[in-house]
PDB file of N, CA and C in Angstrom:
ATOM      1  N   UNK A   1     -78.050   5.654 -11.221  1.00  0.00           N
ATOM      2  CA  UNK A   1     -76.795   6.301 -11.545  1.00  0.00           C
ATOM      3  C   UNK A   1     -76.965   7.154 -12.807  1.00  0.00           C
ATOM      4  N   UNK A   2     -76.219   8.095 -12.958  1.00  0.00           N
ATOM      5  CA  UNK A   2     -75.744   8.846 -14.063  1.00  0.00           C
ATOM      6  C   UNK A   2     -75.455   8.755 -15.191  1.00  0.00           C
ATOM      7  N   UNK A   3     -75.348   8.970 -16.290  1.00  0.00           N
ATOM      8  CA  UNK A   3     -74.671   8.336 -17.061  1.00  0.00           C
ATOM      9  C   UNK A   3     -74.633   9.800 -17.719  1.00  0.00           C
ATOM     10  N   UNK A   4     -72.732  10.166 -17.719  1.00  0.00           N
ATOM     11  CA  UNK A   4     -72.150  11.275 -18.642  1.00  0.00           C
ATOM     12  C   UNK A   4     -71.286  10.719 -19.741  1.00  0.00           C
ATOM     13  N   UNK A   5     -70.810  12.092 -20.181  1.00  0.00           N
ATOM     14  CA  UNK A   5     -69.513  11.985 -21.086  1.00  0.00           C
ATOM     15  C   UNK A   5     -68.547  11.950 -20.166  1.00  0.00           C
ATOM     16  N   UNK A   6     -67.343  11.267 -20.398  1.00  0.00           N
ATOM     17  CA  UNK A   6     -66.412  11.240 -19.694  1.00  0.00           C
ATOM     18  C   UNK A   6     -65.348  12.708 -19.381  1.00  0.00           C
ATOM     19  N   UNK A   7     -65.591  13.932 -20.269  1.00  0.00           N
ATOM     20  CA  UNK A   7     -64.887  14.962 -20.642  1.00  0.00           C
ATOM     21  C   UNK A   7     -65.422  15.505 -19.257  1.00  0.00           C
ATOM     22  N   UNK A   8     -66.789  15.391 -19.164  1.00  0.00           N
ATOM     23  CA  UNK A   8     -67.437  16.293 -18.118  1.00  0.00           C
ATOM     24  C   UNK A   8     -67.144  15.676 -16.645  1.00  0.00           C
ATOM     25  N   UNK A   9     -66.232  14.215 -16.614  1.00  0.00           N
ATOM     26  CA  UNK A   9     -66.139  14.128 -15.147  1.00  0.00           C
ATOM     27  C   UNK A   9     -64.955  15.011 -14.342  1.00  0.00           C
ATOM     28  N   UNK A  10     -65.245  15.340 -12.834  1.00  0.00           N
ATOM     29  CA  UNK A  10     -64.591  16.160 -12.102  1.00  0.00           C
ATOM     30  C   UNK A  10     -63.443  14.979 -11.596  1.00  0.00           C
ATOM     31  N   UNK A  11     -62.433  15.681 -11.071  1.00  0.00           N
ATOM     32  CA  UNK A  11     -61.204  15.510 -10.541  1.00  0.00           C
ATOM     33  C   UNK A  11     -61.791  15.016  -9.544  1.00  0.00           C
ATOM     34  N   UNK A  12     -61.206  13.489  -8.890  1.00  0.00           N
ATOM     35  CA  UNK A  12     -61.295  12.485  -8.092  1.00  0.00           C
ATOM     36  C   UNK A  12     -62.877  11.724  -8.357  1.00  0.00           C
ATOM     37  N   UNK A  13     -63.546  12.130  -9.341  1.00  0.00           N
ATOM     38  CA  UNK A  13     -64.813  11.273  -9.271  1.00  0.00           C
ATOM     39  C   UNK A  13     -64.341   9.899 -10.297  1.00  0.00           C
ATOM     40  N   UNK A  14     -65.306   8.984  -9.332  1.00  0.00           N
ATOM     41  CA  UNK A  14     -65.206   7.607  -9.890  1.00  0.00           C
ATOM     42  C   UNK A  14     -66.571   7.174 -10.736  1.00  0.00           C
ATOM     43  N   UNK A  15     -66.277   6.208 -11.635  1.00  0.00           N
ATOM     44  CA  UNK A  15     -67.386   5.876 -12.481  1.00  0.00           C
ATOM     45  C   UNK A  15     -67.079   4.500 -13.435  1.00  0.00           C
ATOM     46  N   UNK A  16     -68.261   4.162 -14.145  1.00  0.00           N
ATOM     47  CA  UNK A  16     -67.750   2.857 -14.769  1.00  0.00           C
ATOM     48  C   UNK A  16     -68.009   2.923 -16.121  1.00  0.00           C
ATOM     49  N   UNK A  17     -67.471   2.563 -16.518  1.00  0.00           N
ATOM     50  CA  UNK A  17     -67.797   2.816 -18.421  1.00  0.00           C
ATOM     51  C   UNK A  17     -69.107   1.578 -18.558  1.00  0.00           C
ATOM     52  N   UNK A  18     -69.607   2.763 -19.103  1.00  0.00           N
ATOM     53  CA  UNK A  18     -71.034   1.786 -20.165  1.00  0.00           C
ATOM     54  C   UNK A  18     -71.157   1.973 -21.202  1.00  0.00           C
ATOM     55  N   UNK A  19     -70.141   2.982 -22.027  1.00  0.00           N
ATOM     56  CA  UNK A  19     -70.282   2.414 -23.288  1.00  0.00           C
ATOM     57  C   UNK A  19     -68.747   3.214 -23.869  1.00  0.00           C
ATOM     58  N   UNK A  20     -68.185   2.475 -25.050  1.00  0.00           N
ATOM     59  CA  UNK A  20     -67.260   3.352 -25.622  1.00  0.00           C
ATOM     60  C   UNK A  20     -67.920   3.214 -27.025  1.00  0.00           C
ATOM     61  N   UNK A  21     -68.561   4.893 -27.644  1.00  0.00           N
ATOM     62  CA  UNK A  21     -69.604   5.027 -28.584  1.00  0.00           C
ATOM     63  C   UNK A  21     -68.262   5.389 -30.243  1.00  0.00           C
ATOM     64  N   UNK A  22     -67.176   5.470 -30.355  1.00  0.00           N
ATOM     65  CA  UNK A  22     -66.204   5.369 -31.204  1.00  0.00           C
ATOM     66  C   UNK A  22     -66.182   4.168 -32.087  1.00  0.00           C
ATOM     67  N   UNK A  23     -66.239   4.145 -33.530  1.00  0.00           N
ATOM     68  CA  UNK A  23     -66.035   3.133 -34.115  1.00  0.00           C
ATOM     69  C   UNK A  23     -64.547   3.177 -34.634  1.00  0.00           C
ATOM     70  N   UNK A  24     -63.926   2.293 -35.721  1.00  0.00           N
ATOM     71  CA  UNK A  24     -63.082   2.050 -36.589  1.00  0.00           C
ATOM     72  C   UNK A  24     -62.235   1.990 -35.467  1.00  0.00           C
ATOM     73  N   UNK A  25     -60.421   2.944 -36.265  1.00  0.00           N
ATOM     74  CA  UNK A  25     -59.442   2.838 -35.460  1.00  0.00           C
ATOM     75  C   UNK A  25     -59.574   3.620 -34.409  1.00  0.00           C
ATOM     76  N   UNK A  26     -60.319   4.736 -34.031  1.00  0.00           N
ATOM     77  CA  UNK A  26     -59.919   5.028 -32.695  1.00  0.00           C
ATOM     78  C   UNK A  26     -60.922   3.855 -31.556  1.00  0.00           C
ATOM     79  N   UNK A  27     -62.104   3.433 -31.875  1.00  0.00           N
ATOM     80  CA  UNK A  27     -62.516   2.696 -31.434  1.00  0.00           C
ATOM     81  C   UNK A  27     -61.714   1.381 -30.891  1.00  0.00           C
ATOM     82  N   UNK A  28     -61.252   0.558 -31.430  1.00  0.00           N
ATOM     83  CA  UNK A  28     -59.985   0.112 -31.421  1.00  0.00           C
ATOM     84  C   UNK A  28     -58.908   0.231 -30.399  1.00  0.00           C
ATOM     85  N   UNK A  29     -58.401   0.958 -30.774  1.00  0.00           N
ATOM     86  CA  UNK A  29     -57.523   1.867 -29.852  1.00  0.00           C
ATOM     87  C   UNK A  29     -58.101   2.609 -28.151  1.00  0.00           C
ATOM     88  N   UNK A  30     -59.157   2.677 -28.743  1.00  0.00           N
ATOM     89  CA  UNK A  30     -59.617   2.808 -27.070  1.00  0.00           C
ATOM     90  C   UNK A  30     -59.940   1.523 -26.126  1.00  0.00           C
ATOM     91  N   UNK A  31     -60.576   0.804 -26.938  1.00  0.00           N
ATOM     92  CA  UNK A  31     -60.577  -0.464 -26.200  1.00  0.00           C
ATOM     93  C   UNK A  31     -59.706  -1.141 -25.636  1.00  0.00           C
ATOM     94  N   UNK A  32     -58.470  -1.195 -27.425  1.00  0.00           N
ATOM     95  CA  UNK A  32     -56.793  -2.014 -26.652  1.00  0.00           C
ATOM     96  C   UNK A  32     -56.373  -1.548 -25.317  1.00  0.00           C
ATOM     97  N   UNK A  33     -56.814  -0.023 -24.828  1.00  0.00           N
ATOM     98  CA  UNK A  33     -56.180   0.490 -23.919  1.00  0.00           C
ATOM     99  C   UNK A  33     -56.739  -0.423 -22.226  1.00  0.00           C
ATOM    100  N   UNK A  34     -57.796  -0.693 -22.645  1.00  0.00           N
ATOM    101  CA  UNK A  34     -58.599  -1.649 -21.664  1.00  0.00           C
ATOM    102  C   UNK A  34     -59.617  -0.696 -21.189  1.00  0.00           C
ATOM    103  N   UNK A  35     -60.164   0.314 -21.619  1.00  0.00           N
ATOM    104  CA  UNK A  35     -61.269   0.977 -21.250  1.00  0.00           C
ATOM    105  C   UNK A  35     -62.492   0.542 -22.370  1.00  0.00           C
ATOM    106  N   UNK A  36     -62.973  -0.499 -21.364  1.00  0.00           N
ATOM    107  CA  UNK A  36     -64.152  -1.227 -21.449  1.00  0.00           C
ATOM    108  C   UNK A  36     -65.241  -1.414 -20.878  1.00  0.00           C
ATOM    109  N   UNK A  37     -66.096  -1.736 -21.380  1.00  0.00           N
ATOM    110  CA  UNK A  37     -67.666  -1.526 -20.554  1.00  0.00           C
ATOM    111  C   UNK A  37     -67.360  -2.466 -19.422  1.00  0.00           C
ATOM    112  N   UNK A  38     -68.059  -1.859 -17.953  1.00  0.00           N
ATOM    113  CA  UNK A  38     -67.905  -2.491 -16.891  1.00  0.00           C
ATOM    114  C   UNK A  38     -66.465  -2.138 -16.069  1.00  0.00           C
ATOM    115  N   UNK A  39     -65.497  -2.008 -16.814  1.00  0.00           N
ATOM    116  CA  UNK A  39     -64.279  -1.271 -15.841  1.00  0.00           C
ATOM    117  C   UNK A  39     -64.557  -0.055 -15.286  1.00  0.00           C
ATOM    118  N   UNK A  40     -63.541  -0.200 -13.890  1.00  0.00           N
ATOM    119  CA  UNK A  40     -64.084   1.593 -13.409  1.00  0.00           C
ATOM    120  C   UNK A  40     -63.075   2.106 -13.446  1.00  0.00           C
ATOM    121  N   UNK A  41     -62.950   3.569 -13.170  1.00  0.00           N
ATOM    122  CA  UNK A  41     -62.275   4.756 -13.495  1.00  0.00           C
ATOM    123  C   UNK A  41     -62.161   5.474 -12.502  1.00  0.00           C
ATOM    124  N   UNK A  42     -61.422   6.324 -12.573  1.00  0.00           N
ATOM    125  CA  UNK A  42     -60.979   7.657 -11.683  1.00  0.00           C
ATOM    126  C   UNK A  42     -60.247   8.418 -12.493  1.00  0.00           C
ATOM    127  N   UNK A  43     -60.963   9.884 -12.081  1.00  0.00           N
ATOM    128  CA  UNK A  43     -60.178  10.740 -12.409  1.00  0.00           C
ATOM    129  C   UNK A  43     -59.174  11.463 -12.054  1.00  0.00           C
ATOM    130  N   UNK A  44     -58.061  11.164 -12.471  1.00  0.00           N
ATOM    131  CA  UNK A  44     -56.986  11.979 -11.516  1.00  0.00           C
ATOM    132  C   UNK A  44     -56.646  13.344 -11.540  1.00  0.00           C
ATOM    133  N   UNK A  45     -56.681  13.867 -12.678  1.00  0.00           N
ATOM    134  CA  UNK A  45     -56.343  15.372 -12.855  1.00  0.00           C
ATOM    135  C   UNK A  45     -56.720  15.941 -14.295  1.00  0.00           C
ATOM    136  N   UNK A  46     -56.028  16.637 -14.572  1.00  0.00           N
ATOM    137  CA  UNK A  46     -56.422  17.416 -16.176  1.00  0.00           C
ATOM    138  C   UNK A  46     -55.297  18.509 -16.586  1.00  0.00           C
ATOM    139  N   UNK A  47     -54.460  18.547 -17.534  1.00  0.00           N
ATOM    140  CA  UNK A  47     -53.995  19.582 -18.043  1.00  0.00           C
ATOM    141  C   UNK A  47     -54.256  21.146 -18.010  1.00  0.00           C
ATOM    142  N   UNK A  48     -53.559  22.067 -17.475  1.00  0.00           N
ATOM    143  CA  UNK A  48     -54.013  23.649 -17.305  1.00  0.00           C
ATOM    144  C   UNK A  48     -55.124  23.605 -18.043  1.00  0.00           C
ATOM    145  N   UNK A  49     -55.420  23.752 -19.390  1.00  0.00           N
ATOM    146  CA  UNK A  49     -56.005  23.867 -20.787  1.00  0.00           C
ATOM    147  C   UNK A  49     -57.247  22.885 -20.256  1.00  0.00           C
ATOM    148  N   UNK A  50     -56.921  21.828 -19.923  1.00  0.00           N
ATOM    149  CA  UNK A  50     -58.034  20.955 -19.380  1.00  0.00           C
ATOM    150  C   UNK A  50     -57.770  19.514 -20.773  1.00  0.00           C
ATOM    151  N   UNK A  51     -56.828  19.660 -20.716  1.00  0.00           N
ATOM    152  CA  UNK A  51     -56.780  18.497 -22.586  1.00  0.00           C
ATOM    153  C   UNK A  51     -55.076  17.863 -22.366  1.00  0.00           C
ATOM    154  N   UNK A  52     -54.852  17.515 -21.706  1.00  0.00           N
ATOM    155  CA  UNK A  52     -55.824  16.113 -21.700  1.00  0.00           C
ATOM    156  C   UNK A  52     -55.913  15.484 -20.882  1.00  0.00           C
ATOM    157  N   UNK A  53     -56.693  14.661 -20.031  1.00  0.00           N
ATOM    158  CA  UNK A  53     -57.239  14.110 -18.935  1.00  0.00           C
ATOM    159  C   UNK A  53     -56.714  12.992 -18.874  1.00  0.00           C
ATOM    160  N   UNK A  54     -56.130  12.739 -16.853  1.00  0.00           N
ATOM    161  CA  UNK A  54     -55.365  11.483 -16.580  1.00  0.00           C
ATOM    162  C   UNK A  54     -56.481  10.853 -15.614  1.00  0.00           C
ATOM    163  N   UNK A  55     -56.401   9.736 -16.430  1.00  0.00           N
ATOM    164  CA  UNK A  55     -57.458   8.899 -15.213  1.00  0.00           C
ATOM    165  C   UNK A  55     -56.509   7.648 -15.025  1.00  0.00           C
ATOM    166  N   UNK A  56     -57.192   6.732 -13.729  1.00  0.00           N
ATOM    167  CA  UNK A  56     -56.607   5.650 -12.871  1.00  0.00           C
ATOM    168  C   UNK A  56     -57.605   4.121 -13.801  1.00  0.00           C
ATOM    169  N   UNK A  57     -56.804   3.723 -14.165  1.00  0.00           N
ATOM    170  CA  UNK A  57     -57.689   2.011 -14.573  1.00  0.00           C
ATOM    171  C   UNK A  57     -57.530   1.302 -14.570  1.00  0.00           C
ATOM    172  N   UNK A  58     -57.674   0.279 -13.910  1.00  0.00           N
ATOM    173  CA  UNK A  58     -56.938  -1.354 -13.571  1.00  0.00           C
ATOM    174  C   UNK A  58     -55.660  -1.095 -12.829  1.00  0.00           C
ATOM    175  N   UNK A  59     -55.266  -0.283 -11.896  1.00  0.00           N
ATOM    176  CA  UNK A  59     -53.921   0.262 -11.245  1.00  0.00           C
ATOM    177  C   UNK A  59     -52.992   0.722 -12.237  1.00  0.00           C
ATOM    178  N   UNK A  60     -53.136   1.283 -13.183  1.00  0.00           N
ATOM    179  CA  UNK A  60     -52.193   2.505 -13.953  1.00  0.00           C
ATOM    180  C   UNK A  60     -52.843   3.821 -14.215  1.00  0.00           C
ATOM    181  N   UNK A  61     -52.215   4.768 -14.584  1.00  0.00           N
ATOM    182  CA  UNK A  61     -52.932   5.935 -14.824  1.00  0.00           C
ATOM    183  C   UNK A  61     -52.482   5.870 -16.508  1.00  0.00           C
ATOM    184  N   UNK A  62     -53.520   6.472 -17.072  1.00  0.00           N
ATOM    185  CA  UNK A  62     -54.107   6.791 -18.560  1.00  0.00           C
ATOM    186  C   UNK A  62     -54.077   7.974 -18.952  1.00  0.00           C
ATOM    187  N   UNK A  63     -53.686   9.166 -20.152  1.00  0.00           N
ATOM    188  CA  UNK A  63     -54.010  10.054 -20.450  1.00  0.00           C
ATOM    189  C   UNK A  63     -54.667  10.019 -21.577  1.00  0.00           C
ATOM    190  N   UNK A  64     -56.167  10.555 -21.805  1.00  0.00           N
ATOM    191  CA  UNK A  64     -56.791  10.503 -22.885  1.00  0.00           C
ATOM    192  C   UNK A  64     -57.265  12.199 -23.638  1.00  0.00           C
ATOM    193  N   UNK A  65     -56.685  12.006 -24.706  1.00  0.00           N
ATOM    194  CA  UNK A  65     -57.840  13.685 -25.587  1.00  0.00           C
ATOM    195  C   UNK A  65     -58.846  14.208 -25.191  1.00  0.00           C
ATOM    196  N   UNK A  66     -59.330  15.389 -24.994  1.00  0.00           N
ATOM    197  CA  UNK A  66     -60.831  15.530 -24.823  1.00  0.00           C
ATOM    198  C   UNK A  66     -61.510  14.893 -25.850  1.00  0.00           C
ATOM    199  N   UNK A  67     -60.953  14.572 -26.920  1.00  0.00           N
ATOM    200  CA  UNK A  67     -61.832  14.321 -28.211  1.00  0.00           C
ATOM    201  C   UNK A  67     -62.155  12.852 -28.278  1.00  0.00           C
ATOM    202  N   UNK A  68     -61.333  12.111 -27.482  1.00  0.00           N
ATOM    203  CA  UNK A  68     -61.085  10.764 -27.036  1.00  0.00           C
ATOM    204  C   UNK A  68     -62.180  10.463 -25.810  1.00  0.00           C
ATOM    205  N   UNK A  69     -61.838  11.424 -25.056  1.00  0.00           N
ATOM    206  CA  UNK A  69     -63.359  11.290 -23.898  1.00  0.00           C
ATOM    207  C   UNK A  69     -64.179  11.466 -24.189  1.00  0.00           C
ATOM    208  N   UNK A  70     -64.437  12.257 -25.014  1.00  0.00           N
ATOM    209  CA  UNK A  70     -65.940  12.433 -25.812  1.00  0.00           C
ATOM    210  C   UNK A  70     -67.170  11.444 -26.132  1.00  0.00           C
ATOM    211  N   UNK A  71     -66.002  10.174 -26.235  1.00  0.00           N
ATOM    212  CA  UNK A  71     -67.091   9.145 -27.376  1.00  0.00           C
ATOM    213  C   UNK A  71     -66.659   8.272 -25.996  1.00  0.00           C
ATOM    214  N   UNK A  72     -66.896   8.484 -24.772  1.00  0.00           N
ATOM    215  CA  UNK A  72     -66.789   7.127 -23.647  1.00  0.00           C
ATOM    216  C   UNK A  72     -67.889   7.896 -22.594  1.00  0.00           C
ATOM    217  N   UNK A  73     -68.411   6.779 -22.578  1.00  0.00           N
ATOM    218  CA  UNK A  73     -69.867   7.627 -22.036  1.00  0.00           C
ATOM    219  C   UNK A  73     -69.245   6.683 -20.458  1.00  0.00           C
ATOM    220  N   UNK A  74     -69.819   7.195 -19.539  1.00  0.00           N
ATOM    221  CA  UNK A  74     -69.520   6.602 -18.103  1.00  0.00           C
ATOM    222  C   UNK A  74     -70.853   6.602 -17.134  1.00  0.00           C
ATOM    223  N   UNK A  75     -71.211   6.036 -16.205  1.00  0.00           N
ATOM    224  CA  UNK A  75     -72.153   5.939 -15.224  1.00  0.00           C
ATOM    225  C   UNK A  75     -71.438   6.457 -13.870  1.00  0.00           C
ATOM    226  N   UNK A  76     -71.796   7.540 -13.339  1.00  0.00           N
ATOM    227  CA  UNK A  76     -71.135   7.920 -12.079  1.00  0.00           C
ATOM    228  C   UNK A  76     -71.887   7.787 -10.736  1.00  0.00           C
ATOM    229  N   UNK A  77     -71.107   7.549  -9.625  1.00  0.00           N
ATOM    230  CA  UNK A  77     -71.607   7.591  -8.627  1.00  0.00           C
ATOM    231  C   UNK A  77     -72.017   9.043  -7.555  1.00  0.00           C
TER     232      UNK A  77
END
């Protein structure tokens, strides 16, 4: 498997987080959200602009920053 940045995944691709590379509070904060190593993902769509990205996780959808996807690295299929 692959392993990207999460900014660079396409609309409807699935993947699993292997790492969230963010320390302190946003680190934190990304985790509380439950995007954790080993959960998987989908991407659902993206803002005109492309900022900011809705993905599917544990049956809710998520909107995260590009700057926020940045530091979540993913393994894709």
């Amino acid at each position: 498997m692959t392993k990207i940045n999460m900014r660079q995944m396409k609309i409807n691709q699935t993947g699993t987080i292997s790492a969230v590379k963010a320390n302190g509070e946003l680190g934190r904060r990304i985790r509380d959200m439950g995007i954790v190593k080993g959960t998987e993902i989908r991407i659902q769509g993206r803002a005109p602009l492309n900022d900011p990205v809705s993905l599917r996780i544990m049956g809710f959808t998520l909107t995260l920053r590009n700057n926020e996807a940045d530091n979540i690295e993913v393994e894709v299929k």
